[in-house]
Protein backbone atom coordinates (compact mmCIF):
# COMPACT_ATOMS: atom_id res chain seq x y z
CA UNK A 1 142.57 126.72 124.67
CA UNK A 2 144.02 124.54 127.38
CA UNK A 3 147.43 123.51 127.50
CA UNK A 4 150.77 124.41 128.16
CA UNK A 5 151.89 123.20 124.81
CA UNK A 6 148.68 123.98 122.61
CA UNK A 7 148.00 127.64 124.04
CA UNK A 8 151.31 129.78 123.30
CA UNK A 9 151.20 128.74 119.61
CA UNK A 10 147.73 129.18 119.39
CA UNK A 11 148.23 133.09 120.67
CA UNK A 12 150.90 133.57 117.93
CA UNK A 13 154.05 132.97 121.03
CA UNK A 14 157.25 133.24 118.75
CA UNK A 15 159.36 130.29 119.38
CA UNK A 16 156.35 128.13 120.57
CA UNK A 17 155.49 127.32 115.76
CA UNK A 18 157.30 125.18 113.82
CA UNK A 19 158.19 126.65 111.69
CA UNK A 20 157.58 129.95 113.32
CA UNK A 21 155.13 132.66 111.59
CA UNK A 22 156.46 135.64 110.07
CA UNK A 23 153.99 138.22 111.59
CA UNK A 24 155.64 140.75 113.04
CA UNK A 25 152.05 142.05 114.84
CA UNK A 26 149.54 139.76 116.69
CA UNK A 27 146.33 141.06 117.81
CA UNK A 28 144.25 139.00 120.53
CA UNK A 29 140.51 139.49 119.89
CA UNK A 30 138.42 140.92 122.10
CA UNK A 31 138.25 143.24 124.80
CA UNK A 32 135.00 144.58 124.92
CA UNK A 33 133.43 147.08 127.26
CA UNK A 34 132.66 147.49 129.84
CA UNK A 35 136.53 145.66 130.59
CA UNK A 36 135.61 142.25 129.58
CA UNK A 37 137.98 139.88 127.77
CA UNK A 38 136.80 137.55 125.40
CA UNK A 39 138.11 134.76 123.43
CA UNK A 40 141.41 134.16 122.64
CA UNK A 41 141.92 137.87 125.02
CA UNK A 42 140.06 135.82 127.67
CA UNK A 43 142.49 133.08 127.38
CA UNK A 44 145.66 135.76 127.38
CA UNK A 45 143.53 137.52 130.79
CA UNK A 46 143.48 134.11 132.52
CA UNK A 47 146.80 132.40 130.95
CA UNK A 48 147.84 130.60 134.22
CA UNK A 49 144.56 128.60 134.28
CA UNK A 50 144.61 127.92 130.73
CA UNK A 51 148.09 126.50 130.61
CA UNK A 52 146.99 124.15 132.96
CA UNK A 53 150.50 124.22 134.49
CA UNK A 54 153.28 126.05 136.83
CA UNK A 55 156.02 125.34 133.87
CA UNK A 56 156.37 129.17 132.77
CA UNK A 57 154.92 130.57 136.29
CA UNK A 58 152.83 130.56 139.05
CA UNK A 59 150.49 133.12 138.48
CA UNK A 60 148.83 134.90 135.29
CA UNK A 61 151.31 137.97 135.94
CA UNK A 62 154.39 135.49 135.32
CA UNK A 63 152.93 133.86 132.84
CA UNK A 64 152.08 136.44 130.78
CA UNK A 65 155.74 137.86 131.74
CA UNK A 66 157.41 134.61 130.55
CA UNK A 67 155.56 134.55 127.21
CA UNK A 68 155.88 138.41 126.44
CA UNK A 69 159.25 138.14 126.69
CA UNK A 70 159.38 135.84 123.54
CA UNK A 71 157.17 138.52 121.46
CA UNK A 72 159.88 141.53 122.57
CA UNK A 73 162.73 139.24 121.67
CA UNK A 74 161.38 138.58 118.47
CA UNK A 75 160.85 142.14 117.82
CA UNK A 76 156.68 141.36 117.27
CA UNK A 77 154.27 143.70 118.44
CA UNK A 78 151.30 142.28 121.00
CA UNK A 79 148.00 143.77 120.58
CA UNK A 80 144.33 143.46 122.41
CA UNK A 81 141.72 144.37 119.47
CA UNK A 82 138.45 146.31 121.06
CA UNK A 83 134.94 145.71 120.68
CA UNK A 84 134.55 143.78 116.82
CA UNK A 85 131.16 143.17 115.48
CA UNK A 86 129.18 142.30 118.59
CA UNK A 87 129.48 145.50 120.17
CA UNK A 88 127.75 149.26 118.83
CA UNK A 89 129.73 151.67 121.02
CA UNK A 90 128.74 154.88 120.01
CA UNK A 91 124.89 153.55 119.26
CA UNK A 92 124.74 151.83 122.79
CA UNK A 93 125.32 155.21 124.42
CA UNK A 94 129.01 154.41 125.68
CA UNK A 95 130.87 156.94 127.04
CA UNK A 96 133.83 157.09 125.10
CA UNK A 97 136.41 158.41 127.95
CA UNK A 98 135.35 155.59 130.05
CA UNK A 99 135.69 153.31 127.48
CA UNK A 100 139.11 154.30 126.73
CA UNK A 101 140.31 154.56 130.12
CA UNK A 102 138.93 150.99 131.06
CA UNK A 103 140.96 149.72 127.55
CA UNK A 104 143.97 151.58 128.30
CA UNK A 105 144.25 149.83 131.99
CA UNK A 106 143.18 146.36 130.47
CA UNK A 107 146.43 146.79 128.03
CA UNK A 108 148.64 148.18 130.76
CA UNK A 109 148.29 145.78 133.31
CA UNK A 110 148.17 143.11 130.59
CA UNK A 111 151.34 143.90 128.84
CA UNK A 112 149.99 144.76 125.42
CA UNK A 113 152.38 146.84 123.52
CA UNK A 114 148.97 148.78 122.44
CA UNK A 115 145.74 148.52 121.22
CA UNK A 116 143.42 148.06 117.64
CA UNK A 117 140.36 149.82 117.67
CA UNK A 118 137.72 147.38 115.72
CA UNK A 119 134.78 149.61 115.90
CA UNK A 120 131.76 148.47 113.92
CA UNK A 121 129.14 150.62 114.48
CA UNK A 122 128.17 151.86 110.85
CA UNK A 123 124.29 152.92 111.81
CA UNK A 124 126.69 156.05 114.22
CA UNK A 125 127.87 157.28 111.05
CA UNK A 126 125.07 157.19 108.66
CA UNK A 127 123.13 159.19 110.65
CA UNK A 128 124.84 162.66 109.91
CA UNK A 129 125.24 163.52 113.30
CA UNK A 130 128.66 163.63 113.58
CA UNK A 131 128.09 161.18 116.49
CA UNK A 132 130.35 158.17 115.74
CA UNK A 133 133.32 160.59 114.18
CA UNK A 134 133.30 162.42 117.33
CA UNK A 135 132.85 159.79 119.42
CA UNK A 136 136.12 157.90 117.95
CA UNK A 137 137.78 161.11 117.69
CA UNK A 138 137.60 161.53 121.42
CA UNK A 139 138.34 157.79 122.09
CA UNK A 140 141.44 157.87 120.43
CA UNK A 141 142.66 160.85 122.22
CA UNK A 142 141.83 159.75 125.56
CA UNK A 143 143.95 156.25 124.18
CA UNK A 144 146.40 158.44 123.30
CA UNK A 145 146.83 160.47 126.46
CA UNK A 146 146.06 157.18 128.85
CA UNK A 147 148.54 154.48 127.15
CA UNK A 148 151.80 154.32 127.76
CA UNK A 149 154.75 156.26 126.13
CA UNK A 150 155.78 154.42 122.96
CA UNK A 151 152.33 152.44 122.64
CA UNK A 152 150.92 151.44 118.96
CA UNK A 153 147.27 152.55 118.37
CA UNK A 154 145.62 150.86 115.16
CA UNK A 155 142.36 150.86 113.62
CA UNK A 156 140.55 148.10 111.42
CA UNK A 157 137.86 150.19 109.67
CA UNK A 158 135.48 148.54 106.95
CA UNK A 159 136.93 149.74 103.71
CA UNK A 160 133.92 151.28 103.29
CA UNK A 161 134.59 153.90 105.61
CA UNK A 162 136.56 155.55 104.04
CA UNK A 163 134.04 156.60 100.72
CA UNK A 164 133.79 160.33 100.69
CA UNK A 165 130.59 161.53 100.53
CA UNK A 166 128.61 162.30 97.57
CA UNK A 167 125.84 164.60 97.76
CA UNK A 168 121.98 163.28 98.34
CA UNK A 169 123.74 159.70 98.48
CA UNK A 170 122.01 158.23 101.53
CA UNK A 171 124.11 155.37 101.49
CA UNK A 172 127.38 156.58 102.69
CA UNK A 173 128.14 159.20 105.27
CA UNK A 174 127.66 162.18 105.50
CA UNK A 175 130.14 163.85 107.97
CA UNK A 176 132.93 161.79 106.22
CA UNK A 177 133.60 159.00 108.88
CA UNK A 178 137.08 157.65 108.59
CA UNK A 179 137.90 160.08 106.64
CA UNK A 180 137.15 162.97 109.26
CA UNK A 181 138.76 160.69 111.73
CA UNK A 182 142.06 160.88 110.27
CA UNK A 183 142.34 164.29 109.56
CA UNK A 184 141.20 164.80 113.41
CA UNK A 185 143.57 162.18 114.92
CA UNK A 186 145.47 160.55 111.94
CA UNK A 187 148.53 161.60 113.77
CA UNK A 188 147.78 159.44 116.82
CA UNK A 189 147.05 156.44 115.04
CA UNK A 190 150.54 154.60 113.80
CA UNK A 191 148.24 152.61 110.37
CA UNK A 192 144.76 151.34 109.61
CA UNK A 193 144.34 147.83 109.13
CA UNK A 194 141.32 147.81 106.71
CA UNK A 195 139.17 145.41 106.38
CA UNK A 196 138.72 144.54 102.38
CA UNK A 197 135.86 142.02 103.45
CA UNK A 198 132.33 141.10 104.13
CA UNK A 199 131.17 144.37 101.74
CA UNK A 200 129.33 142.68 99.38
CA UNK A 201 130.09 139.41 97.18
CA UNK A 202 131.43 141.22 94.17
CA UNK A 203 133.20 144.19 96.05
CA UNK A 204 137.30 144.12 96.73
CA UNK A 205 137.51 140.65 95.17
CA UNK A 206 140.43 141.11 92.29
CA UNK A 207 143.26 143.22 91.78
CA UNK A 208 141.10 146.27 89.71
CA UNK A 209 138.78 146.41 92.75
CA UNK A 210 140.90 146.41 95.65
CA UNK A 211 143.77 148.79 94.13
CA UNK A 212 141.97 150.93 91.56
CA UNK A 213 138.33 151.61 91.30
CA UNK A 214 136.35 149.97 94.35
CA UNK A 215 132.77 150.17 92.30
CA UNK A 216 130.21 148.40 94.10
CA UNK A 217 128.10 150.23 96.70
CA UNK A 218 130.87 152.29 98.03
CA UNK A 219 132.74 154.33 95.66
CA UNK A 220 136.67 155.64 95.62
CA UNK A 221 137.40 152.87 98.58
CA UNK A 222 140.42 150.74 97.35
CA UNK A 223 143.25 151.15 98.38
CA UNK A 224 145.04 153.43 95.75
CA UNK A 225 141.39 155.48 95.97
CA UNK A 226 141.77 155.53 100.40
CA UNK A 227 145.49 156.99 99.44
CA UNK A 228 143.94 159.62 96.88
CA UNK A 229 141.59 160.72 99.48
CA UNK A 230 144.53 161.85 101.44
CA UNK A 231 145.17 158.96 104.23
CA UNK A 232 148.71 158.59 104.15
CA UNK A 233 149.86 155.19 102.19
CA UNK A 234 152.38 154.25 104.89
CA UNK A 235 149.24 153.64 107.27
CA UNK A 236 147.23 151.93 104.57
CA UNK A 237 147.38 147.95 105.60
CA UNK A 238 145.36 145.47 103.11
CA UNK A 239 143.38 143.14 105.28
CA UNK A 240 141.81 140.07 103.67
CA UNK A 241 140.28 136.53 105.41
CA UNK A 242 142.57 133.50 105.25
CA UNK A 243 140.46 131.10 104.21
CA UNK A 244 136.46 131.55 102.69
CA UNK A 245 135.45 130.35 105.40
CA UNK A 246 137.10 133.26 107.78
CA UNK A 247 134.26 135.76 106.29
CA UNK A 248 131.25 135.72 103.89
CA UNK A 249 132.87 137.56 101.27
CA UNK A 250 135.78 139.16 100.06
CA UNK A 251 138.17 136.45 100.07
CA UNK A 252 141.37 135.76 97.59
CA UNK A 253 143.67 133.53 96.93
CA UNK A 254 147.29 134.21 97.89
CA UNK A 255 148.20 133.78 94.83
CA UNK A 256 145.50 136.31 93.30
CA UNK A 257 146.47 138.68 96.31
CA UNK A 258 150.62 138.26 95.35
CA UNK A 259 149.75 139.26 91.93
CA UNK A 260 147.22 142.18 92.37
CA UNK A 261 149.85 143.63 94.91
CA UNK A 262 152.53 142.55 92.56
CA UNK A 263 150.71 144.55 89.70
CA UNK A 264 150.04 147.25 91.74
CA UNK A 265 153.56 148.28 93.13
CA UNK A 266 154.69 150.41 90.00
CA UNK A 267 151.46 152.69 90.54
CA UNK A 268 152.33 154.64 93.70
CA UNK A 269 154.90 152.20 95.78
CA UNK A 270 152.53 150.58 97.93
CA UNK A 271 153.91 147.77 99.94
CA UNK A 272 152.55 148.84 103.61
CA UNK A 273 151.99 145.06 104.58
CA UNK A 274 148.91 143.15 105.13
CA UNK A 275 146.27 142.05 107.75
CA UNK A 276 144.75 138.60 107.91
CA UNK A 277 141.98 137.43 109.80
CA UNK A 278 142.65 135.34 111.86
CA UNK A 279 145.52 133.64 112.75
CA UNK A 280 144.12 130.06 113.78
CA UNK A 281 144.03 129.45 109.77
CA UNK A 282 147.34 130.79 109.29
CA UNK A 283 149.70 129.42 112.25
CA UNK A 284 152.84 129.00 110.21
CA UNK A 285 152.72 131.71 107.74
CA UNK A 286 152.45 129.88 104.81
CA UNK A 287 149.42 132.04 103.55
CA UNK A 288 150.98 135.20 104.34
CA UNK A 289 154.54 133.85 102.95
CA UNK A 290 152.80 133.10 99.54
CA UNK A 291 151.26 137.02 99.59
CA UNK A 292 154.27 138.28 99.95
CA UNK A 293 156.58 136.08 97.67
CA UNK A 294 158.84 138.07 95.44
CA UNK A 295 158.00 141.30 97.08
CA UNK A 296 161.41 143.88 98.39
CA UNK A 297 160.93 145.91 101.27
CA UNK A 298 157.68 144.52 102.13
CA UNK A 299 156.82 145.44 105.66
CA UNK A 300 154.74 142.66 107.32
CA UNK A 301 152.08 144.33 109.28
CA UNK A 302 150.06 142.12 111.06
């Protein structure tokens, strides 16, 4: 992470890979409250120091102006992800219009074309208090309101999240998480980049699972399932570890992935695009390239 020649390729810079990726969204991970930056987001918050050199500015503000310039030229979107698995926002009592208002400056005055909301906090929504709906509900209006005109809001829910309740089921949720979310503020939030991972070791792992019947410990969540429930299958993005050692389960091979989606495409048109975590195992697309062999019209989300 220091550099002037090792830290725009490592934050997904177009022109700065050989050969360049094909990921036409690149999300820096984290922000997390209250308006800390963290990782490679700490790196993009403190670029001048990091590149260890005046050759694309003098200051953070030009050098972040130099090297946005490249994403916007290359028509790729730049994101700062909130919160991931190390933070319990609804749970740890924030409030969620100061939250959003202290994101929505962070990706202002950092240049973000918008923000994904990576909220974790699973314990909010089994409790059947409506607590962590309403709490994200509210969140991504304030986002809404706050962000600039023409900003992309995302979320990466746990697939998960998206099981509709059945009756006396303790498991799952009872005021309908993601579910409820959507049809509170679907229309604020551009896709969902949903996270087919780290639900169990036999969960989401080959084509019938991940497309058709999810099984496992939560029910009606793959993808064709998430669509059935009513969440629109233009904002339905498959996301799925690079490598098996970017999660503890869930993880494919691209060419098991190429074929499920392959398989798939006849059953409703799916072809959304796909997520990967993370980038660092991924830096010149070839994983991604080899998902998407062979596939028309593909849009490349993320």
């Amino acid at each position: 992470w220091v550099g002037y020649d090792t830290v725009p390729p490592a934050l997904g810079v177009p022109g700065f890979a050989t050969p360049d990726h094909p990921y036409n969204y690149v999300c820096l991970a984290f922000w997390t409250y209250p308006s800390a930056a963290v990782d490679s987001a700490g790196v993009w918050a403190d670029i001048h120091t990091k590149m260890n050199s005046d050759i694309y500015g003098t200051t953070t503000q030009e050098v972040q102006a130099t090297l946005k310039k490249n994403f916007t030229d290359a028509g790729v979107k730049f994101m700062i992800s909130a919160f991931g698995s190390t933070q319990t926002p609804t749970t740890s009592a924030f409030n969620a219009v100061d939250t959003a208002t202290q994101l929505a400056k962070f990706a202002t005055d950092n240049l973000f074309d918008g923000v994904d909301v990576d909220w974790e906090d699973t314990k909010s929504f089994q409790l059947g208090d409506s607590s962590g709906e309403n709490w994200l509900i509210t969140f991504t209006q304030t986002l809404r309101q706050l962000l600039p005109a023409g900003s992309i809001i995302t979320h990466a829910p746990q697939a998960p999240y998206f099981a509709p309740y059945i009756q006396g089921d303790a498991s799952l949720y009872p005021k309908g998480a993601y579910l409820t979310v959507d049809q509170q503020v679907g229309s604020m939030i551009d896709f969902y980049n949903i996270q087919f991972y780290n639900q169990g070791k036999a969960v989401y792992v080959d084509a019938t699972g991940l497309f058709n019947v999810s099984g496992g410990w939560a029910p009606q969540t793959s993808i064709n399932e998430i669509i059935a429930s009513g969440i629109p299958k233009e904002k339905v993005v498959l996301g799925k570890p690079v490598t098996a050692h970017n999660a503890h389960t869930g993880w494919m091979s691209s060419t098991d992935l190429n074929n499920a989606i392959i398989a798939n495409l006849p059953y409703n048109g799916w072809n959304t695009g796909v997520m990967f975590w993370q980038f660092k195992s991924d830096m010149d697309g070839a994983f991604c390239n080899a998902v998407l062999a062979g596939i028309q019209g593909q849009n490349r989300d993320i």
